[in-house]
Protein backbone atom coordinates (compact mmCIF):
# COMPACT_ATOMS: atom_id res chain seq x y z
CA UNK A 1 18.55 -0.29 2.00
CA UNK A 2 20.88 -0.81 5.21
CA UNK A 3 22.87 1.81 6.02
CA UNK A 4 26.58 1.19 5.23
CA UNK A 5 29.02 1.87 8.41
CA UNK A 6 32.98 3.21 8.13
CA UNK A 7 35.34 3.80 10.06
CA UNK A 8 37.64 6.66 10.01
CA UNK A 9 40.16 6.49 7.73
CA UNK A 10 43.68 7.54 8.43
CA UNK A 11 45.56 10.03 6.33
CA UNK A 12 47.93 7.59 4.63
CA UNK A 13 45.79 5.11 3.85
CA UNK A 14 47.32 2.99 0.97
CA UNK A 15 44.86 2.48 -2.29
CA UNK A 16 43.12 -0.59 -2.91
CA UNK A 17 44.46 -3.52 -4.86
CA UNK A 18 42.22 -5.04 -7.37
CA UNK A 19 39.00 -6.90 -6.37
CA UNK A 20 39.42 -5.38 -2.51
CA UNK A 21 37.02 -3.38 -2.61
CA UNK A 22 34.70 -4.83 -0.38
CA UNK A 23 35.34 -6.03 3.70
CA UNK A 24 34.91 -9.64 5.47
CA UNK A 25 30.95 -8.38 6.45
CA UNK A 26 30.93 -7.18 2.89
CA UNK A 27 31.16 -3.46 3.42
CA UNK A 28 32.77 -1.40 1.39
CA UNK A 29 36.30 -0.17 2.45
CA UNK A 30 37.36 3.05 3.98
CA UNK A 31 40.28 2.95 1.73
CA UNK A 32 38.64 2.07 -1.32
CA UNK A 33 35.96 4.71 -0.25
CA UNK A 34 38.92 7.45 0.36
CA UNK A 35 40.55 6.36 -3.05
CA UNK A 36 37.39 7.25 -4.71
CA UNK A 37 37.14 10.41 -3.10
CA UNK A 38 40.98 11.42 -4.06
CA UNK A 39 40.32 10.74 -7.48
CA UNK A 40 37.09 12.97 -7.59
CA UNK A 41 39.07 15.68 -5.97
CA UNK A 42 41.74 15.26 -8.62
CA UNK A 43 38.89 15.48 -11.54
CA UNK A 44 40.50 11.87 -12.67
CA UNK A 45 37.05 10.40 -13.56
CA UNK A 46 38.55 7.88 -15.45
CA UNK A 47 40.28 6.95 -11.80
CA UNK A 48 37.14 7.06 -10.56
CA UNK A 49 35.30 4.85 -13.16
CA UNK A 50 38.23 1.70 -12.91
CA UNK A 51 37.51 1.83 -9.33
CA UNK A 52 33.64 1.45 -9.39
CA UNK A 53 33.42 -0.36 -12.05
CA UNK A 54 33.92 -3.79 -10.55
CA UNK A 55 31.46 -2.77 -8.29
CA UNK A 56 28.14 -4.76 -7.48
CA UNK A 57 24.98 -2.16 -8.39
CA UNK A 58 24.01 -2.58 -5.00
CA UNK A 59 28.24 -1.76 -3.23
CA UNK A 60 28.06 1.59 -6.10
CA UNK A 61 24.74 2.71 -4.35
CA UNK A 62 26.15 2.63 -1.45
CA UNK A 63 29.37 4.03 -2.17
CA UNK A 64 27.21 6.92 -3.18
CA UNK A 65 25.28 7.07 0.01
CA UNK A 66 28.65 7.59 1.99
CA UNK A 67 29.62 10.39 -0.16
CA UNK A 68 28.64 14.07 0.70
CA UNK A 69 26.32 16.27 -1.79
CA UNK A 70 29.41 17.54 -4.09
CA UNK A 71 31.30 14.29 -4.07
CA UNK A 72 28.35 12.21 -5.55
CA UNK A 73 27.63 14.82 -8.30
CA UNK A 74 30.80 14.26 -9.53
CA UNK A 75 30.65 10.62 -9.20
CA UNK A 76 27.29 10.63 -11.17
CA UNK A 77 29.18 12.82 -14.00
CA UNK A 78 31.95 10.08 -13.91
CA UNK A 79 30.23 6.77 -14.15
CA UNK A 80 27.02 7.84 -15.87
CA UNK A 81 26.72 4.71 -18.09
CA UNK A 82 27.26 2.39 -15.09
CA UNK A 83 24.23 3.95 -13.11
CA UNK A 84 22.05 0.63 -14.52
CA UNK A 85 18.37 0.31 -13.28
CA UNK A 86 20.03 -2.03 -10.66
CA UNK A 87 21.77 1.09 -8.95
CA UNK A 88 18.65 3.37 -9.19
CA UNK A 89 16.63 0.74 -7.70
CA UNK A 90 19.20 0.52 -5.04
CA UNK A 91 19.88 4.38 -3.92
CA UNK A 92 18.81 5.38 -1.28
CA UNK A 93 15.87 8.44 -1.86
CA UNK A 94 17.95 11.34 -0.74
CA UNK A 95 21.18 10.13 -2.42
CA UNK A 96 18.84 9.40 -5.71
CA UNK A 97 18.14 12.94 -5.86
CA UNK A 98 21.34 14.31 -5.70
CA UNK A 99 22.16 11.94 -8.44
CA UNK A 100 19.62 13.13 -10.68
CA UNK A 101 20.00 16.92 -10.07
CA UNK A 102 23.72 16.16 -11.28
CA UNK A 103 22.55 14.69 -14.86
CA UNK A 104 21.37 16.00 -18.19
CA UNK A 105 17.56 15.26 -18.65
CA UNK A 106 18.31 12.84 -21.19
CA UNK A 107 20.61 10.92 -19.29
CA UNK A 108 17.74 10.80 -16.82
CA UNK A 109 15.31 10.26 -19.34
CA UNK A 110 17.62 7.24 -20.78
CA UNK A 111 17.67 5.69 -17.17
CA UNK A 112 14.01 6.10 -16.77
CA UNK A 113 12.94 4.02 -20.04
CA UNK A 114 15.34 1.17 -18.82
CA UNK A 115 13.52 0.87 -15.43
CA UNK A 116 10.06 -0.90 -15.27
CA UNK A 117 6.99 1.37 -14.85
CA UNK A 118 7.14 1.81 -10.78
CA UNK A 119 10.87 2.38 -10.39
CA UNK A 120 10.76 5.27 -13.25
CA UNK A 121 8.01 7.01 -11.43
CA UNK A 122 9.93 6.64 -8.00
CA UNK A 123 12.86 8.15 -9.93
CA UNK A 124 10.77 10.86 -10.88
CA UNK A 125 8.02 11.78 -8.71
CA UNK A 126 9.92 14.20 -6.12
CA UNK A 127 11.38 15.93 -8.69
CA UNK A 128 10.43 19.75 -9.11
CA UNK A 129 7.66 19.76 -11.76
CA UNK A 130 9.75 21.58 -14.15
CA UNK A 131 12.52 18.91 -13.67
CA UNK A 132 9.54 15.96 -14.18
CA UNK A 133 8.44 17.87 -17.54
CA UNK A 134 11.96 18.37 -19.17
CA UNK A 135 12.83 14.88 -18.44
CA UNK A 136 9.78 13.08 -19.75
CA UNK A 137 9.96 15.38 -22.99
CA UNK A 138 13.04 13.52 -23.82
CA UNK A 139 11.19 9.77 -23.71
CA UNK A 140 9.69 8.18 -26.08
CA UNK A 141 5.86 8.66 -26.07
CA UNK A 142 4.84 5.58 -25.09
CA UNK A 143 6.88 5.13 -22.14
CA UNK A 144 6.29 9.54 -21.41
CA UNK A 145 2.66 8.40 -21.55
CA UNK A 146 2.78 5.24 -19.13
CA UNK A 147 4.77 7.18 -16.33
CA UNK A 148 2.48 10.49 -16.14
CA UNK A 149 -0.40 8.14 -15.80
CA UNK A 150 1.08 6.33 -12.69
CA UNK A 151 1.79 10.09 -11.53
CA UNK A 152 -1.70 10.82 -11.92
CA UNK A 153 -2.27 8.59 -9.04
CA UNK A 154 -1.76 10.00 -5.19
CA UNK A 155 1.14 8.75 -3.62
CA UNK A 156 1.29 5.33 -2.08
CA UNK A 157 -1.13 4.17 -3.76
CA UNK A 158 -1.34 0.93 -6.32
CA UNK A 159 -1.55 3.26 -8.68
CA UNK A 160 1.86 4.97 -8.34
CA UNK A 161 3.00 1.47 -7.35
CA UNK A 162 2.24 -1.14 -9.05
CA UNK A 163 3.99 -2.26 -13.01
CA UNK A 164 2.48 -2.11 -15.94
CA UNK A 165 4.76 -4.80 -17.70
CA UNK A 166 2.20 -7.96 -17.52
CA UNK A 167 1.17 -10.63 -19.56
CA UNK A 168 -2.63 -10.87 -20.21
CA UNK A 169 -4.50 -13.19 -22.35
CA UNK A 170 -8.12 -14.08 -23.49
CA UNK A 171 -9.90 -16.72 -21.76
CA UNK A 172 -10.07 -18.90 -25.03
CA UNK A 173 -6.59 -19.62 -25.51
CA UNK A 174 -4.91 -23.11 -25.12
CA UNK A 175 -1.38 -23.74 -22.97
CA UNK A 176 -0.03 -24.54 -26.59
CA UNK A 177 -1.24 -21.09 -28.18
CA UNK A 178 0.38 -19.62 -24.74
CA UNK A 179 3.78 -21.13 -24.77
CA UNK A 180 3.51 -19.73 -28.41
CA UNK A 181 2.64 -16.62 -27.86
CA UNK A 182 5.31 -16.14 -24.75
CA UNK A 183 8.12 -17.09 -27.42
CA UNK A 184 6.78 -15.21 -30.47
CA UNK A 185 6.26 -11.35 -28.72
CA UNK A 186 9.50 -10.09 -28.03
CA UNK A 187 7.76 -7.00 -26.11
CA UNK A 188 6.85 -9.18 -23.69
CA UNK A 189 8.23 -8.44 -19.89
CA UNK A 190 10.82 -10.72 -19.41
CA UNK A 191 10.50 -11.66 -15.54
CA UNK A 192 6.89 -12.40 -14.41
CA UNK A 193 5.07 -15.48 -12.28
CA UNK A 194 2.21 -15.49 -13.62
CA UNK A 195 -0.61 -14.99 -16.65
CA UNK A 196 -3.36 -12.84 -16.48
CA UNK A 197 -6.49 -14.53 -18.41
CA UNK A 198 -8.87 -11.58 -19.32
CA UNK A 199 -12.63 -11.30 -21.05
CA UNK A 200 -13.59 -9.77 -23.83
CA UNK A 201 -13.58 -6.37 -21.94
CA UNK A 202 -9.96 -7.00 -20.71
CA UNK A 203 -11.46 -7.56 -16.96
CA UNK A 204 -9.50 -10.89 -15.40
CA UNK A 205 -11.45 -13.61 -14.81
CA UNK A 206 -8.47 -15.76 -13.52
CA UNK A 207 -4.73 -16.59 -13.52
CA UNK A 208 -2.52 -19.34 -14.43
CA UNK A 209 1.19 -19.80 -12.65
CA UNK A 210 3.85 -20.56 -14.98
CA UNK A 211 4.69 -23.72 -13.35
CA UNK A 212 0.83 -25.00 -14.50
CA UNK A 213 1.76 -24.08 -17.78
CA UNK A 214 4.58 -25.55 -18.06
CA UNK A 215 3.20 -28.97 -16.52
CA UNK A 216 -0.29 -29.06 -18.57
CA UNK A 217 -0.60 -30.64 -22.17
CA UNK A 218 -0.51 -28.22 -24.99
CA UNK A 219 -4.51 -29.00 -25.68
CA UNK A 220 -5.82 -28.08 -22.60
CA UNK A 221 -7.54 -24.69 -22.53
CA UNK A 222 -6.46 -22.32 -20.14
CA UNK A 223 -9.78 -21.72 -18.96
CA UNK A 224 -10.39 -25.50 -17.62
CA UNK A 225 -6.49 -24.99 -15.37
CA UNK A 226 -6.75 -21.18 -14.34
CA UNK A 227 -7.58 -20.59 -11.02
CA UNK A 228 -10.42 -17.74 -11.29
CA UNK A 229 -10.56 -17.19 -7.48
CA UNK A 230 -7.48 -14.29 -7.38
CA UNK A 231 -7.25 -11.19 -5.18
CA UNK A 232 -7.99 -8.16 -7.42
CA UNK A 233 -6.11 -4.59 -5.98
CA UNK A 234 -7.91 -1.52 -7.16
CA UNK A 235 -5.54 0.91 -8.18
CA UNK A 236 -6.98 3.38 -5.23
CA UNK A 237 -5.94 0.89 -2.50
CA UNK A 238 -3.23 2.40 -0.20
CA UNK A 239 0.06 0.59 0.02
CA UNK A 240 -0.51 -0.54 3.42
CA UNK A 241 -3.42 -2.41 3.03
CA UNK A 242 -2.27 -3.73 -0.22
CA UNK A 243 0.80 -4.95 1.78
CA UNK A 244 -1.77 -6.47 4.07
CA UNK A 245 -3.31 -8.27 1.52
CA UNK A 246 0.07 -9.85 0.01
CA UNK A 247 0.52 -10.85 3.40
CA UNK A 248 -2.65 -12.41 4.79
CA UNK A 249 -3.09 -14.59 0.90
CA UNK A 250 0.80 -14.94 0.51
CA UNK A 251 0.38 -13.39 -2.82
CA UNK A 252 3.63 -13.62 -4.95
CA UNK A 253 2.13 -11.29 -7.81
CA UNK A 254 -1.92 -9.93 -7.87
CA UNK A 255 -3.75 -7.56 -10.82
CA UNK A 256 -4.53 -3.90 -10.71
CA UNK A 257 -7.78 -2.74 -11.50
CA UNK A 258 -9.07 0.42 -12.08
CA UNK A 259 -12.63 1.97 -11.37
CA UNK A 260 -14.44 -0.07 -14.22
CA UNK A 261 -12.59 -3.82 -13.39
CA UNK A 262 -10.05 -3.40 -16.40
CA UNK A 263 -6.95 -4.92 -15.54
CA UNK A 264 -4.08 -1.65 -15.50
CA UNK A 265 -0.83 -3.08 -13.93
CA UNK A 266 0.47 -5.73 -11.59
CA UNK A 267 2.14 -5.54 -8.01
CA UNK A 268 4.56 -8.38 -7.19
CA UNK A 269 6.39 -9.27 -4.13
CA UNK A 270 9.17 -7.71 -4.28
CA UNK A 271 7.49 -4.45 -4.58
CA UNK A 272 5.34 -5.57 -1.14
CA UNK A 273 8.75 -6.20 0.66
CA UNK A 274 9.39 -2.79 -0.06
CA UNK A 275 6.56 -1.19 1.45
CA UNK A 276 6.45 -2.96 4.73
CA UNK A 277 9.98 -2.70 5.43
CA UNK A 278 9.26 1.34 4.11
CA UNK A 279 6.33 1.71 6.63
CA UNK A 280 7.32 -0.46 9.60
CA UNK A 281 10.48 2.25 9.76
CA UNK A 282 8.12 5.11 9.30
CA UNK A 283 5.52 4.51 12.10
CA UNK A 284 8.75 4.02 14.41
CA UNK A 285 10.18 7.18 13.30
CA UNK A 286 6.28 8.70 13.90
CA UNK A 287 6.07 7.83 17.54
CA UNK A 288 8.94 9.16 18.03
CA UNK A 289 9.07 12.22 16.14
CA UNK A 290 12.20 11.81 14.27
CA UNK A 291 11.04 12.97 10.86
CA UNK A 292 11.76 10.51 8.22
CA UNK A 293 14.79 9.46 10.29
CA UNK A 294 17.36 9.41 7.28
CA UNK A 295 21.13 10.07 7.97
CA UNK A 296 20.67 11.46 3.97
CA UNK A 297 17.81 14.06 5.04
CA UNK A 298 18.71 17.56 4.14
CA UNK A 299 20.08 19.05 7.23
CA UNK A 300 17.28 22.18 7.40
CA UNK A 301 14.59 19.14 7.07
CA UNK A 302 15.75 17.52 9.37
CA UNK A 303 15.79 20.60 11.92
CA UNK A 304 12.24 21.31 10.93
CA UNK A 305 10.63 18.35 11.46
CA UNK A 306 12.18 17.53 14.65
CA UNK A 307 11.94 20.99 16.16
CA UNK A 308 7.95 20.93 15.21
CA UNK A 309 7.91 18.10 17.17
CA UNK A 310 10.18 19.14 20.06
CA UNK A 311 7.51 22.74 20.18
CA UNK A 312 4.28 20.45 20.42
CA UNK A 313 5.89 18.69 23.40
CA UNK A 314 6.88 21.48 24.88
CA UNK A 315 3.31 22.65 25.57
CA UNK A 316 2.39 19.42 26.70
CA UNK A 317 5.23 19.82 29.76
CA UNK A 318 4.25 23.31 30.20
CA UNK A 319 0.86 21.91 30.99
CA UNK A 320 2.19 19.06 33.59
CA UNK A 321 4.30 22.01 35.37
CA UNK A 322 1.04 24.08 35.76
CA UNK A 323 -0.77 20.85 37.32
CA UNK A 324 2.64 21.09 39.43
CA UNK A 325 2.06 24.55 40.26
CA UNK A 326 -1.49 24.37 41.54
CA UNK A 327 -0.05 22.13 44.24
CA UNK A 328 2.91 24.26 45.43
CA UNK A 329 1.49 24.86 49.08
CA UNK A 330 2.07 20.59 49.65
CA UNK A 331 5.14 20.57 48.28
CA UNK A 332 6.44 23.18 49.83
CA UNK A 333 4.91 21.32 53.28
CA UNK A 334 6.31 18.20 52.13
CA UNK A 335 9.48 18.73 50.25
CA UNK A 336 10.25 14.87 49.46
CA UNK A 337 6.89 14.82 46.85
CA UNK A 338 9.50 16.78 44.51
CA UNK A 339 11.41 13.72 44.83
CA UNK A 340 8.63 11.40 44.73
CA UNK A 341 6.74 12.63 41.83
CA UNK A 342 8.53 12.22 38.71
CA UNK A 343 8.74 9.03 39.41
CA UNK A 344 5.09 8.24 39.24
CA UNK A 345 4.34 10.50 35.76
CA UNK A 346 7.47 8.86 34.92
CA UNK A 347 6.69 4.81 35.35
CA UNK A 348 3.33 6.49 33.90
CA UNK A 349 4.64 7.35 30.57
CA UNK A 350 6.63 4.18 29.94
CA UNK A 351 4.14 1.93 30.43
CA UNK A 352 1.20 4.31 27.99
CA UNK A 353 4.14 3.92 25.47
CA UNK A 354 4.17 0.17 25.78
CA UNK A 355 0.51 -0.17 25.18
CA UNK A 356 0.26 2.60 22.30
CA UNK A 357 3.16 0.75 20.47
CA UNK A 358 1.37 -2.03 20.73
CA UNK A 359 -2.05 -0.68 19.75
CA UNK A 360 -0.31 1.13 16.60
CA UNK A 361 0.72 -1.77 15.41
CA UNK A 362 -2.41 -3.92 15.41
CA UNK A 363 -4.25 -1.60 13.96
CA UNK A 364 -1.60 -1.12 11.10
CA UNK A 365 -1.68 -5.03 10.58
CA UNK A 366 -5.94 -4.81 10.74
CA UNK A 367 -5.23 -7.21 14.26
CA UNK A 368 -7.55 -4.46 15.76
CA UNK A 369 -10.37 -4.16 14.56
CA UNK A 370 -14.10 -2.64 15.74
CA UNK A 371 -14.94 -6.47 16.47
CA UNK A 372 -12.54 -6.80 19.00
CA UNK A 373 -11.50 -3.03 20.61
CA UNK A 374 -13.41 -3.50 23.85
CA UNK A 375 -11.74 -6.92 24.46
CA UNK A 376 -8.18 -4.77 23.83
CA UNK A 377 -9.12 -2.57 26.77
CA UNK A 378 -10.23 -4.36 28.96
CA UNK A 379 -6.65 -6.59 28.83
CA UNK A 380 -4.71 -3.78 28.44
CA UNK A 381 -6.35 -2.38 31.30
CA UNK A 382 -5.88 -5.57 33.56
CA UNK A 383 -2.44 -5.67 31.91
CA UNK A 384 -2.19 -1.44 33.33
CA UNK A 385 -3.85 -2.59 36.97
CA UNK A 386 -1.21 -5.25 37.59
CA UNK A 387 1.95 -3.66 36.52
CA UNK A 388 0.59 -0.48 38.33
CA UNK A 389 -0.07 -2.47 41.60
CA UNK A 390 2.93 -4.70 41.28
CA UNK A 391 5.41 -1.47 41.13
CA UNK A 392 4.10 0.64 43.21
CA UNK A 393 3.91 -2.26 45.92
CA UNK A 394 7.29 -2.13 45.52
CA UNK A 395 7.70 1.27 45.45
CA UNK A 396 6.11 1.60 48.68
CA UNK A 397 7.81 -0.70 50.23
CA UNK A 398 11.10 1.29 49.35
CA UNK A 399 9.16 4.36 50.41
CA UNK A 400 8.36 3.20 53.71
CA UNK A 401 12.01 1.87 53.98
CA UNK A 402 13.83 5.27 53.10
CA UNK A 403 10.84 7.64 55.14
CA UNK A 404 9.49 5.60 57.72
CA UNK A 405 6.18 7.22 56.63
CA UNK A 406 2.80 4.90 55.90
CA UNK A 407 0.20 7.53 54.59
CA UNK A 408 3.39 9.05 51.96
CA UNK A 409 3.85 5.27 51.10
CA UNK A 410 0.05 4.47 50.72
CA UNK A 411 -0.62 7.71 48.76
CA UNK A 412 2.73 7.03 46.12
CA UNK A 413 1.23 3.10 45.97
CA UNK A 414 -2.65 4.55 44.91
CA UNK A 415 -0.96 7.15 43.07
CA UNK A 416 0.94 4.31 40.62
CA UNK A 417 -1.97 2.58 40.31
CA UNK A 418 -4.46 5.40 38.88
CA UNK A 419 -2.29 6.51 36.56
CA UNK A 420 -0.63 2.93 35.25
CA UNK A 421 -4.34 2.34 34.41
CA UNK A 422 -4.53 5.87 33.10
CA UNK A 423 -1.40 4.90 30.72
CA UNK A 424 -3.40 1.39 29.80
CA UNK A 425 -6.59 3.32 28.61
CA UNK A 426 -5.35 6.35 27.09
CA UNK A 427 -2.64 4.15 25.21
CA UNK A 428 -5.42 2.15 23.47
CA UNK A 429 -8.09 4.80 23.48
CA UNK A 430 -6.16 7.11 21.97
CA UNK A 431 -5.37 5.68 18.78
CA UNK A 432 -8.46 3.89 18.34
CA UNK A 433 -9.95 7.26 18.20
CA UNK A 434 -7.49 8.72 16.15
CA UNK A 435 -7.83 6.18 13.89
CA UNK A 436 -11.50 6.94 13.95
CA UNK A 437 -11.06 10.69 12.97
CA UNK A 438 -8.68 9.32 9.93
CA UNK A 439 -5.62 10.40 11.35
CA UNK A 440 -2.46 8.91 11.45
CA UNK A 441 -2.22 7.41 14.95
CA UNK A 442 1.68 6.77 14.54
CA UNK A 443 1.72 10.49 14.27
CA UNK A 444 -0.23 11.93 17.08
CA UNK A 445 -0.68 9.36 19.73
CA UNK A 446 2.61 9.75 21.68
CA UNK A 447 1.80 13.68 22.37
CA UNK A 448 -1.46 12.56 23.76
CA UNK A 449 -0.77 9.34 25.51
CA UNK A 450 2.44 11.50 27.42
CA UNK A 451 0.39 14.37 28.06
CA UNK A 452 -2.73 12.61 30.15
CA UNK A 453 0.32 10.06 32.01
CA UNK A 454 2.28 13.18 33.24
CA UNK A 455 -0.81 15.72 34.02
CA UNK A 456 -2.74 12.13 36.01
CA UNK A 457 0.13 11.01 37.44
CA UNK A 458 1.38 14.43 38.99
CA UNK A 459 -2.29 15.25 39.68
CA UNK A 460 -2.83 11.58 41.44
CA UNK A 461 0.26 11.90 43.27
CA UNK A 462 0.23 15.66 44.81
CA UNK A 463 -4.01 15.57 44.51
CA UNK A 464 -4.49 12.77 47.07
CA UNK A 465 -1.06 14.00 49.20
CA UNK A 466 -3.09 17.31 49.72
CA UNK A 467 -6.22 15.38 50.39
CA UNK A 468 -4.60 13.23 53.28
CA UNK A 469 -2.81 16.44 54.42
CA UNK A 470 0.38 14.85 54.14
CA UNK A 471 3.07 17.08 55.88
């Protein structure tokens, strides 16, 4: 969900009239926001609940994102009956925690049976496991029973993902005896795209889009209009590649399988849009190591993860200063390579950046592959030669400008060149190989890729200025 801005609000800010709750770019008000607040500090929840209640699901989850930790559990206490599946589905995962923690088990458990399978178990699967136990003890057994099955399932997989609200039918049928049987079960999901036609072992052998049904004569059997070519998701699959797949068959809706071929759940769209949007943000937040990169992150979370990151690095520079220190002698003979220097491990590091952002990403859309790796290197690496000669060309040229020196010039020009095609190579080699091993490469590349551009290029640099006895 987007983040929603405010500005500070002053002291005397006057309350909100009725049905002003919201500004021109449809963000909620400071004043409405600080009106809210007053009447939670007051303990007036029934303040609280006429202001909210107007409220779009989506505007109430994220009035409750720009409320601190105390201020939403009273909220939650406040408005309990208006926290609809909509809002759940809306909060952010931080924020939907501190809701939870402030509400009976059976409110939670209420919530939980309203929601379709996948949003209960996102509701519930970070809980503590005495929390999860206590509130699926207070659900009714079939719906207790569907959710610790999905939970069964690792994370992010189609398992834990996908619904198991679908519409499945045996091969036999006609569109009459369909349409019938659509209007006749009441238990039925109510929003869904498509019919699943399954055999005799409840396997699919095809599916039929409601807009065939709806256009075919009553007589017609469905298995003479299904379409039995359909992309089948095991319920193993992890959510990126099943995002993948959505993607590369523009899938609206697709079946879940399980181990034997029985049809277990569903995974539509909206669910897919999800997921990318969830793991395009979290290989950004990777390479940089940023932690999950939530303003709604506990604050000792977010120390941890960043400071873990901030230690690894730390090695990594204490290793470029020691290729520094082996070369003190020419720099001390030659005091502008200090000045020169960074700039080459410097240029270095941007441009291995460029090409392992690049390289992440193809391999996280399956755009790399085995077939084609060595054709990747080789253009990055004519892609690394010509930015490397182009800049340090010019680089030299300012050189020679500033110091009136041609071997210093020549050396900083070779010097850009080795390790710009350093940055090329290691930036696709790297997480190729990483990828390899089964490891994240959105994780571990940028320590890598930095490393080897800041050890080459100060080794390049001060290596060949002590070879050409630059003084």
């Amino acid at each position: 969900m987007a983040e929603t801005e405010i500005d500070e609000l002053a002291p005397d800010a006057a309350p909100p009239e009725d049905g002003d709750e919201l500004d021109e770019e449809n963000r909620l008000k400071p004043e409405f926001v600080r009106a809210v607040e007053e009447a939670l500090e007051a303990h007036d929840e029934s303040r609280a609940y006429e202001l909210v209640e107007p409220l779009h699901p989506a505007d109430i989850a994220d009035l409750f994102e720009l409320l601190d930790h105390d201020e939403r559990t009273a909220l939650a206490k406040a408005i309990t009956d208006l926290l609809t599946p909509d809002v759940i589905a809306e909060l952010n995962d931080y924020v939907r925690e501190d809701m939870i923690e402030a509400l009976p088990h059976a409110a939670v458990a209420d919530i939980a049976e309203q929601l379709d399978t996948d949003d209960a178990v996102q509701l519930l699967e970070d809980l503590e496991p005495e929390d999860q136990r206590a509130i699926l003890a207070e659900m009714e057994p079939e719906d207790r029973a569907a959710i610790e099955s999905a939970l069964a399932y690792p994370e992010e997989t189609a398992g834990r993902l996908m619904q198991r609200e679908f519409v499945a039918v045996p091969e036999h049928m006609t569109v009459g005896g369909l349409i019938d049987y659509l209007r006749e079960h009441e238990e039925l999901p109510t929003e869904f795209w498509e019919v699943f036609v399954v055999d005799a072992l409840h396997k699919p052998v095809g599916t039929c889009a409601l807009s065939w049904v709806l256009r075919t004569p009553r007589t017609v059997a469905l298995a003479d209009v299904m379409k039995r070519d359909q992309t089948l998701i095991p319920v193993t699959m992890d959510q990126e590649e099943v995002a993948l797949r959505f993607q590369k068959y523009a899938l609206i809706s697709a079946a879940v399988v399980d181990e034997s071929g029985r049809l277990v759940g569903q995974l539509t769209v909206d669910d897919i849009v999800h997921i990318i949007s969830e793991e395009a943000g979290e290989d950004i937040l990777r390479l940089s190591g940023a932690g999950d990169g939530d303003i709604n992150e506990p604050l000792p979370r977010t120390i941890r993860s960043r400071m873990w990151w901030l230690f690894v690095n730390l090695w990594t520079a204490i290793l470029a200063a020691a290729v520094v220190s082996a070369f003190q002698g020419t720099i001390s003979r030659l005091v502008t390579l200090a000045v020169l220097m960074p700039i080459v491990a410097g240029m270095g590091g941007n441009a291995g950046t460029q090409t392992m952002a690049v390289v992440v990403r193809a391999l996280a859309t399956n755009q790399l592959t085995s077939s084609n790796t060595w054709r990747i290197v080789a253009r990055e690496l004519w892609i690394a030669l010509a930015n490397g000669f182009g800049l340090g060309v010019l680089m030299a040229a300012g050189c020679q400008v500033i110091y009136g020196d041609w071997a210093l010039s020549a050396v900083l020009l070779a010097a850009m060149v080795i390790n710009s095609v350093t940055a090329g190579l290691s930036g696709v080699v790297v997480p190729v190989a990483l990828d390899k091993l089964r490891l994240d490469p959105a994780v571990t590349s940028t320590v890598f890729v930095t490393t080897m551009t800041d050890v080459m290029g100060f080794f390049s640099f001060l290596g060949l200025a002590a070879l050409f006895h630059l003084h």
